[in-house]
PDB file of N, CA and C in Angstrom:
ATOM      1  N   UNK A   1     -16.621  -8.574  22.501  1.00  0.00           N
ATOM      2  CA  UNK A   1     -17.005  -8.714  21.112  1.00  0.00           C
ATOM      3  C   UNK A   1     -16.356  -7.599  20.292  1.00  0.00           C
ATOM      4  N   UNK A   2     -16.074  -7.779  19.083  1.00  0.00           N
ATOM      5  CA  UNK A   2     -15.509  -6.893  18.150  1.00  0.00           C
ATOM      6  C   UNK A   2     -16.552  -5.873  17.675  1.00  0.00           C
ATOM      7  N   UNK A   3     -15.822  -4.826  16.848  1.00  0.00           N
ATOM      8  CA  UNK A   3     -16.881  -3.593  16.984  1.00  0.00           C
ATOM      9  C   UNK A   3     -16.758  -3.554  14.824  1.00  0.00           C
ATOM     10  N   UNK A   4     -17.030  -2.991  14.459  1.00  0.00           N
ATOM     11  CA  UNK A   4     -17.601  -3.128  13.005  1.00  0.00           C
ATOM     12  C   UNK A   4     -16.118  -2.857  12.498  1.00  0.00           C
ATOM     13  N   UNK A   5     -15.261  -2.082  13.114  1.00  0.00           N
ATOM     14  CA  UNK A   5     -14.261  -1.244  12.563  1.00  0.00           C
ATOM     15  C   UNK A   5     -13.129  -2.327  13.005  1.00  0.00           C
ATOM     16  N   UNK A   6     -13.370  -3.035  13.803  1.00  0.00           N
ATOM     17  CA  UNK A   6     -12.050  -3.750  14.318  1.00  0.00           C
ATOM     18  C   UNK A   6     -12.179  -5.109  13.364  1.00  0.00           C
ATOM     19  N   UNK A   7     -13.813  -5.592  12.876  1.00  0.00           N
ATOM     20  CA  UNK A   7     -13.813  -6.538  11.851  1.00  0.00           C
ATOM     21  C   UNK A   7     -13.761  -6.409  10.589  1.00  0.00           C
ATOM     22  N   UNK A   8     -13.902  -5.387  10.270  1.00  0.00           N
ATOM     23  CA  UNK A   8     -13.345  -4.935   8.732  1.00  0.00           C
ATOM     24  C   UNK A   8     -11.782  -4.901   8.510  1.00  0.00           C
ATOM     25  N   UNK A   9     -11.248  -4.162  10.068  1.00  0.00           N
ATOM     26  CA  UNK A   9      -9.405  -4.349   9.335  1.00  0.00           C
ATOM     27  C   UNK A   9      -9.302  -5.861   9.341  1.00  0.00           C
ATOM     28  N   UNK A  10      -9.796  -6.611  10.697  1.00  0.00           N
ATOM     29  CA  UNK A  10      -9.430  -7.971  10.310  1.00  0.00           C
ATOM     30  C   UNK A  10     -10.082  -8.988   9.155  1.00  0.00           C
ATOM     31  N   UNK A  11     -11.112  -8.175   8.148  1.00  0.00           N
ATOM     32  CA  UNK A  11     -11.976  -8.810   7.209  1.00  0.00           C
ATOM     33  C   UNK A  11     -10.772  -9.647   6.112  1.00  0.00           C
ATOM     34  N   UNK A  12     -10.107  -9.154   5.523  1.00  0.00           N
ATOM     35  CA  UNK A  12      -8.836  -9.639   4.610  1.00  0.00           C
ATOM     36  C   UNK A  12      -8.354 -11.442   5.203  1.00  0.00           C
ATOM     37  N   UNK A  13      -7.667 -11.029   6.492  1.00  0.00           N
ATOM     38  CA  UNK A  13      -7.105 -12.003   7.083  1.00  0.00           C
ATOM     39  C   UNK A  13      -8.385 -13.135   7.356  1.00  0.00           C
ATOM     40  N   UNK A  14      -9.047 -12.814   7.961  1.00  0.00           N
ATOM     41  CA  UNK A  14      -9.984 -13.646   8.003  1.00  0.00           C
ATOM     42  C   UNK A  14     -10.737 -14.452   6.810  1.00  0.00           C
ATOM     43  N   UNK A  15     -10.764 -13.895   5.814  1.00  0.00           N
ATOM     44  CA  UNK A  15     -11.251 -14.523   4.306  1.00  0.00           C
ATOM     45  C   UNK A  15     -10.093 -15.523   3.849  1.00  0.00           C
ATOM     46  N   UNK A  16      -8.894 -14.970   4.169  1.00  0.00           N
ATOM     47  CA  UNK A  16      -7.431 -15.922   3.807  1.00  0.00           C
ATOM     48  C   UNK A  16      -7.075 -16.521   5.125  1.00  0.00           C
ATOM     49  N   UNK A  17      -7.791 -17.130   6.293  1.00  0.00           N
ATOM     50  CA  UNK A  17      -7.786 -18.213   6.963  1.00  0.00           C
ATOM     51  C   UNK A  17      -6.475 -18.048   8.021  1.00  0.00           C
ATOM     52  N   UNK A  18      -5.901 -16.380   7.804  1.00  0.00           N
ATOM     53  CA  UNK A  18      -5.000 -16.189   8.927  1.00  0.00           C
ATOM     54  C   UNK A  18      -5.102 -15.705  10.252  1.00  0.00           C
ATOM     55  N   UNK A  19      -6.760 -16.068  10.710  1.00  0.00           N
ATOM     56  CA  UNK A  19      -6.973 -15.369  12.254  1.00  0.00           C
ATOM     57  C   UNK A  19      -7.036 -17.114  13.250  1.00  0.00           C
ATOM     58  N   UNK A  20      -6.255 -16.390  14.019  1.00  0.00           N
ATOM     59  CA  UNK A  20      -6.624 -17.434  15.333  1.00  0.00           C
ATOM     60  C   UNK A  20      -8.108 -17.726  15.591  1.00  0.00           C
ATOM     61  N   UNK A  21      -8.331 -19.122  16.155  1.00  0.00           N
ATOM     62  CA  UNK A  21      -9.621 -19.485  16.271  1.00  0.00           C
ATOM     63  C   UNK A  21     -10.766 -18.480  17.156  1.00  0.00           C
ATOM     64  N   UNK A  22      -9.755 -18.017  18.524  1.00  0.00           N
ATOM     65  CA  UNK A  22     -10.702 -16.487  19.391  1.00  0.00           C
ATOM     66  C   UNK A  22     -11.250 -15.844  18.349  1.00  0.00           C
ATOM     67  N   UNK A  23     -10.143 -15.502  17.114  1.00  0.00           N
ATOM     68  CA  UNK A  23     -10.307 -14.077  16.472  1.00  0.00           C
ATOM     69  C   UNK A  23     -11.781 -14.579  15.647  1.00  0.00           C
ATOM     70  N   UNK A  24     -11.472 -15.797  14.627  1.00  0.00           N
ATOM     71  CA  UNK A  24     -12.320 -16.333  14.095  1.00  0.00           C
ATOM     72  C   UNK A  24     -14.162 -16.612  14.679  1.00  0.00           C
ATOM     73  N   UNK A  25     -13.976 -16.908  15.759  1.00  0.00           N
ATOM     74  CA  UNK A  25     -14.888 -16.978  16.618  1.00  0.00           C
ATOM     75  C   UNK A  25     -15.731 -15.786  17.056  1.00  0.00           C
ATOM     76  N   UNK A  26     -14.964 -14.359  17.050  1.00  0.00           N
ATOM     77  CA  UNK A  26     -15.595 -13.427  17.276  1.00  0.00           C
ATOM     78  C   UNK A  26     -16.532 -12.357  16.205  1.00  0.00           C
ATOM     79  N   UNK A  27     -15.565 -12.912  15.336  1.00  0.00           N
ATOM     80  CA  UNK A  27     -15.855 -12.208  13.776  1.00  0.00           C
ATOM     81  C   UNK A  27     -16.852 -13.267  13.451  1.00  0.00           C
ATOM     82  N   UNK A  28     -17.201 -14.144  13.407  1.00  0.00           N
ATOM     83  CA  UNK A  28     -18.596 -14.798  13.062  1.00  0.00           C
ATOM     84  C   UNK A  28     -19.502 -14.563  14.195  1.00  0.00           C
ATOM     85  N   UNK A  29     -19.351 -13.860  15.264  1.00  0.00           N
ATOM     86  CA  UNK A  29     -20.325 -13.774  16.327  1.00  0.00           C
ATOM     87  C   UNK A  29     -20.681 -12.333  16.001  1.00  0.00           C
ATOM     88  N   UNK A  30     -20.179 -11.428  15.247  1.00  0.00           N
ATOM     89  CA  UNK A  30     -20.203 -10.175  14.961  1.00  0.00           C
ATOM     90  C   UNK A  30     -20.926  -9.787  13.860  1.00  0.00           C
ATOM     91  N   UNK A  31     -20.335 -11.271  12.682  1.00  0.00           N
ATOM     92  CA  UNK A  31     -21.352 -11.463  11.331  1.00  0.00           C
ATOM     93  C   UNK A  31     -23.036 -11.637  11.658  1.00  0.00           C
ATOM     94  N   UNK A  32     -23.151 -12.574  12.643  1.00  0.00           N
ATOM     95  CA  UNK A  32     -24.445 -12.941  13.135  1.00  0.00           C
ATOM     96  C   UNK A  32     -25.054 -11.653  13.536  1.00  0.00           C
ATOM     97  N   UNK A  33     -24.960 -10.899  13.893  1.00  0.00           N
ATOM     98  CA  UNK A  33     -25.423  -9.662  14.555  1.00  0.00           C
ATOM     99  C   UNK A  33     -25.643  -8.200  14.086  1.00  0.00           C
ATOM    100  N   UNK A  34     -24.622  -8.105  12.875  1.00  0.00           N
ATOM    101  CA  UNK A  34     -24.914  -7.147  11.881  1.00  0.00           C
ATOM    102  C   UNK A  34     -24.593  -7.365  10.771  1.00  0.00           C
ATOM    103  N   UNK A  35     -25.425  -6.773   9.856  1.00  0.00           N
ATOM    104  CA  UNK A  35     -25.654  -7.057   8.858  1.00  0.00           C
ATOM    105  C   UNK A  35     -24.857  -5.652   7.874  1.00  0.00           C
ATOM    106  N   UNK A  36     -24.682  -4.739   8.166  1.00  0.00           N
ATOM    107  CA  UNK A  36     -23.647  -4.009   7.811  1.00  0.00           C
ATOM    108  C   UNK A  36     -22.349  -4.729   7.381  1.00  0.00           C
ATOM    109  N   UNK A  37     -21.809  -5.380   8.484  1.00  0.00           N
ATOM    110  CA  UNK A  37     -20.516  -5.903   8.719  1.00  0.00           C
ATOM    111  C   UNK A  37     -20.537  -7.350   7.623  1.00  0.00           C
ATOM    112  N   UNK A  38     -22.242  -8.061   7.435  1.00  0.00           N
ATOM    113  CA  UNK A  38     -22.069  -9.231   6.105  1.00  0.00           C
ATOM    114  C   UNK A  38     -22.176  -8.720   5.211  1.00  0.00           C
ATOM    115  N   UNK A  39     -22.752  -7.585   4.974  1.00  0.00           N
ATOM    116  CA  UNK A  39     -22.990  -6.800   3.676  1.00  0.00           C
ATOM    117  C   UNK A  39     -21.168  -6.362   3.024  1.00  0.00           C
ATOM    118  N   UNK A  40     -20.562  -6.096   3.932  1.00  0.00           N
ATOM    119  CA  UNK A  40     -19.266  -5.596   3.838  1.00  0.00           C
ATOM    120  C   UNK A  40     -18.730  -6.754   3.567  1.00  0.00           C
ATOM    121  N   UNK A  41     -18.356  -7.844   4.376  1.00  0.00           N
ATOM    122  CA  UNK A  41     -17.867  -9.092   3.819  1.00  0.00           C
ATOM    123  C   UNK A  41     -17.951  -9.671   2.524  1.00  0.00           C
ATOM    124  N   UNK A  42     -19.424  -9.710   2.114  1.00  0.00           N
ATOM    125  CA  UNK A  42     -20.268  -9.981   0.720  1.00  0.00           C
ATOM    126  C   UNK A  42     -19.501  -8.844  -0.312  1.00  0.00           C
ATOM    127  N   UNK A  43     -19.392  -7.973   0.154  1.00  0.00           N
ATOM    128  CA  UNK A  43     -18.595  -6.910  -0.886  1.00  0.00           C
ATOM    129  C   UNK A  43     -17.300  -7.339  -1.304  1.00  0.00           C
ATOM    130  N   UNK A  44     -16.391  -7.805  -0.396  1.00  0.00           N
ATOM    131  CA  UNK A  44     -15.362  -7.926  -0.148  1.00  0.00           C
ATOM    132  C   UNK A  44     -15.214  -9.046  -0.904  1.00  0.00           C
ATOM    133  N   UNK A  45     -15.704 -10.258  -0.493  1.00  0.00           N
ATOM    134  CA  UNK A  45     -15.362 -11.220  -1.509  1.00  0.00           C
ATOM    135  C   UNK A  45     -15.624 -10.992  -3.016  1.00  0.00           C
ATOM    136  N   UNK A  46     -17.007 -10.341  -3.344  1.00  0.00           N
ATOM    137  CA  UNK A  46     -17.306 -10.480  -4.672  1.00  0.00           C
ATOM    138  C   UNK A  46     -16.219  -9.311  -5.359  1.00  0.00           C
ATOM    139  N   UNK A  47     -15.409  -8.467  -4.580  1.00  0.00           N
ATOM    140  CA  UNK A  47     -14.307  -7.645  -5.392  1.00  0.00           C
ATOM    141  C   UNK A  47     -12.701  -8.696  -5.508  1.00  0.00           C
ATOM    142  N   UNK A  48     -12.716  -9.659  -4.651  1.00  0.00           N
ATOM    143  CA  UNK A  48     -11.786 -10.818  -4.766  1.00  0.00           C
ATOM    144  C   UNK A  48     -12.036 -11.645  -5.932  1.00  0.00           C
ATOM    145  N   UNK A  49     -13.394 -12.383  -6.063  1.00  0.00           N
ATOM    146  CA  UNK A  49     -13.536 -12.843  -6.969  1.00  0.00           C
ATOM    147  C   UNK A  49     -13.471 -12.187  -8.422  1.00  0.00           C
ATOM    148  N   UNK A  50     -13.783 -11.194  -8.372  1.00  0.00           N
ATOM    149  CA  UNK A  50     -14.103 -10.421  -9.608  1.00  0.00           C
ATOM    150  C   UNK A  50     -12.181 -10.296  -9.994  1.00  0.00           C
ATOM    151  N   UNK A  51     -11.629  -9.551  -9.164  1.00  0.00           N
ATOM    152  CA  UNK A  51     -10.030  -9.155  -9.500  1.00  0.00           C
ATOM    153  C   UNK A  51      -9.622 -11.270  -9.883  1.00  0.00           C
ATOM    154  N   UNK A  52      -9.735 -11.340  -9.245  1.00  0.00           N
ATOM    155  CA  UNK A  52      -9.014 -12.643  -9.743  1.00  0.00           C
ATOM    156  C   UNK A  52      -9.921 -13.122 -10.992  1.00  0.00           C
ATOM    157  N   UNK A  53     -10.881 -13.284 -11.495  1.00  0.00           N
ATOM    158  CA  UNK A  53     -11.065 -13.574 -12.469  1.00  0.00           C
ATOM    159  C   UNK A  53     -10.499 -12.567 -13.564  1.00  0.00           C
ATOM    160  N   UNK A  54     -10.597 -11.518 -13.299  1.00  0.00           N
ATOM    161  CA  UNK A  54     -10.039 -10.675 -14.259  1.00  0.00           C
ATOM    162  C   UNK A  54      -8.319 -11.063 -14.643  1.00  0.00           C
ATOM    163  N   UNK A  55      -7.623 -11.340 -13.706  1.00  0.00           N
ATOM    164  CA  UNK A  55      -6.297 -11.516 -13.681  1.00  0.00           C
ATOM    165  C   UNK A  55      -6.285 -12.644 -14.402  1.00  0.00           C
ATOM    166  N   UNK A  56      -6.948 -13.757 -14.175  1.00  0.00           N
ATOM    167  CA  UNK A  56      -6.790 -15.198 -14.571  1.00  0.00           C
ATOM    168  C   UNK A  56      -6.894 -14.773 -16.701  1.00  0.00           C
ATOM    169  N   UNK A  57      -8.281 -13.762 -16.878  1.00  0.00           N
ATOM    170  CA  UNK A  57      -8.242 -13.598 -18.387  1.00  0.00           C
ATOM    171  C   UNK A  57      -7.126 -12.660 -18.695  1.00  0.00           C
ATOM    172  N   UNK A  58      -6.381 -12.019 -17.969  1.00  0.00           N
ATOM    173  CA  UNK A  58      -5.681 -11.155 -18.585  1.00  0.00           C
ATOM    174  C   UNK A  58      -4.547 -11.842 -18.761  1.00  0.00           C
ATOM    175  N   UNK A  59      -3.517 -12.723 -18.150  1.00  0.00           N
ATOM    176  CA  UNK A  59      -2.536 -13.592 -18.052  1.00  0.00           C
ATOM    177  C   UNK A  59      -2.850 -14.476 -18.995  1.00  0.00           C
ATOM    178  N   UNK A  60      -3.982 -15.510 -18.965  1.00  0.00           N
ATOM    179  CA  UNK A  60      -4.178 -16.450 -20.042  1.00  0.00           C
ATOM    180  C   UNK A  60      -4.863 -15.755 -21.679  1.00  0.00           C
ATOM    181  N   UNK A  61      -5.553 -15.072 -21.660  1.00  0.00           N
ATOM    182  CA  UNK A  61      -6.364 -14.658 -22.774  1.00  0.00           C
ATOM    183  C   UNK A  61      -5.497 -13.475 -23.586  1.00  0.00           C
ATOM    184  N   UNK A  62      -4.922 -12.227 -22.877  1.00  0.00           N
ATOM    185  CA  UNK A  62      -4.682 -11.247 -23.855  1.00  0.00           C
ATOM    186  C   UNK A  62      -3.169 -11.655 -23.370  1.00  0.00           C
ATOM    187  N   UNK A  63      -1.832 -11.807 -23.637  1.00  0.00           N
ATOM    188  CA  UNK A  63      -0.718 -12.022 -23.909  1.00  0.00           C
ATOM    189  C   UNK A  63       0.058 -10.680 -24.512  1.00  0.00           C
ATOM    190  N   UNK A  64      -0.543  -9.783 -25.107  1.00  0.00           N
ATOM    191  CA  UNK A  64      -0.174  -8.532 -25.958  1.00  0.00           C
ATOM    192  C   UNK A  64      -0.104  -7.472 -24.706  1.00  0.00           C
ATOM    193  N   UNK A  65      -1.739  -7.890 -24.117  1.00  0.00           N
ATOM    194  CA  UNK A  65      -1.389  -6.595 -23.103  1.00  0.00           C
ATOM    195  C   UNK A  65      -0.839  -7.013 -21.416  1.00  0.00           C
ATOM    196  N   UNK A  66      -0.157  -8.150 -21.753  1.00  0.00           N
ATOM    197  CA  UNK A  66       0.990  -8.936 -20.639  1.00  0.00           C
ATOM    198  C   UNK A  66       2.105  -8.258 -20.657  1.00  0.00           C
ATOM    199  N   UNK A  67       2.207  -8.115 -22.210  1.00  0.00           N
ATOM    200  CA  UNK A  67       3.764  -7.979 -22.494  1.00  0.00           C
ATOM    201  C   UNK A  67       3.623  -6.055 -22.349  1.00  0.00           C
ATOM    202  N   UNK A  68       2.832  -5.103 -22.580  1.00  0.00           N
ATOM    203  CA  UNK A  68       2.763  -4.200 -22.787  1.00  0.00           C
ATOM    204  C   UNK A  68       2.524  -3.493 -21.285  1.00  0.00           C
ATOM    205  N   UNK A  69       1.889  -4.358 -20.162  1.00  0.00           N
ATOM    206  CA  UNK A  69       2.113  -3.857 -18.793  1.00  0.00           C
ATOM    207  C   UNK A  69       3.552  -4.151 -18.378  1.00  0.00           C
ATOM    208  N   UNK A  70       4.053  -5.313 -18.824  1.00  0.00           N
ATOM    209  CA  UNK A  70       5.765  -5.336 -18.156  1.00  0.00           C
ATOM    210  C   UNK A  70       6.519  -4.738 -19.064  1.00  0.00           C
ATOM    211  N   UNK A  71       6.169  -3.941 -19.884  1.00  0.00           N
ATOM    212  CA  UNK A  71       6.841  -2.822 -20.334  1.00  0.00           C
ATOM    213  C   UNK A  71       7.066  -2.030 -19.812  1.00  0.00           C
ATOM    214  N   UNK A  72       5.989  -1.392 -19.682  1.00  0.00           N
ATOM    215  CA  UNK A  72       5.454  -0.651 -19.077  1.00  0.00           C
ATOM    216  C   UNK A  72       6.432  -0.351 -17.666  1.00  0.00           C
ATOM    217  N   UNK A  73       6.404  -1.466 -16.691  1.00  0.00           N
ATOM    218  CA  UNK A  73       6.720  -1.325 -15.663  1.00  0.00           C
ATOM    219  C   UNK A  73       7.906  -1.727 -15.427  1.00  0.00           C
ATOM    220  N   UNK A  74       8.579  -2.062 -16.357  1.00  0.00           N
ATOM    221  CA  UNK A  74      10.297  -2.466 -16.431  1.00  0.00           C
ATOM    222  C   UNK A  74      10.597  -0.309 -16.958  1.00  0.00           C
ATOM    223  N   UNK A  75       9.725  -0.084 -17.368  1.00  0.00           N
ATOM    224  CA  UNK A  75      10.304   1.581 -17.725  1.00  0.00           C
ATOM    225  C   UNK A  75      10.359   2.475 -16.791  1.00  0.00           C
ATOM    226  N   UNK A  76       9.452   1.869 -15.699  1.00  0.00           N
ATOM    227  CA  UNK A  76       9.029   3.358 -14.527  1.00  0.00           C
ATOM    228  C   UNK A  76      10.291   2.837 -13.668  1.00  0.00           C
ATOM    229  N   UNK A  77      10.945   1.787 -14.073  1.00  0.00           N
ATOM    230  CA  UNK A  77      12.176   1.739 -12.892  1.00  0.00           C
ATOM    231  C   UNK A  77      13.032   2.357 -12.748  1.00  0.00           C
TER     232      UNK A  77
END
């Protein structure tokens, strides 16, 4: 079984559906068992969701400060 530290590096991959079924299998046998490790998951997504909603208003909604970050970052080159 996986240990808290070995399912957190694989926490990412596993949310984006890139672990083999073993891997998958162990990391939900690990979720079941501590609650540290869902608490961490639960974190994890709601900072995914949150960044992507933010991205989605910043691209569609402000346009000014689109153009003023690729300024921005066309200058630090």
């Amino acid at each position: 079984m996986l240990n808290c530290k070995e399912v957190s590096h694989l926490a990412t991959d596993h949310l984006e559906g890139q672990c083999s079924l073993p891997t998958r299998l162990k990391i939900r046998l690990h979720l079941l068992i501590c609650r540290h490790c869902r608490r961490f998951r639960a974190h994890l997504l709601l900072s995914r969701r949150t960044a992507a909603r933010l991205a989605h208003e910043l691209w569609t909604e402000q346009p000014q400060t689109v153009a003023k970050i690729q300024q921005a970052l066309k200058n630090n080159k």
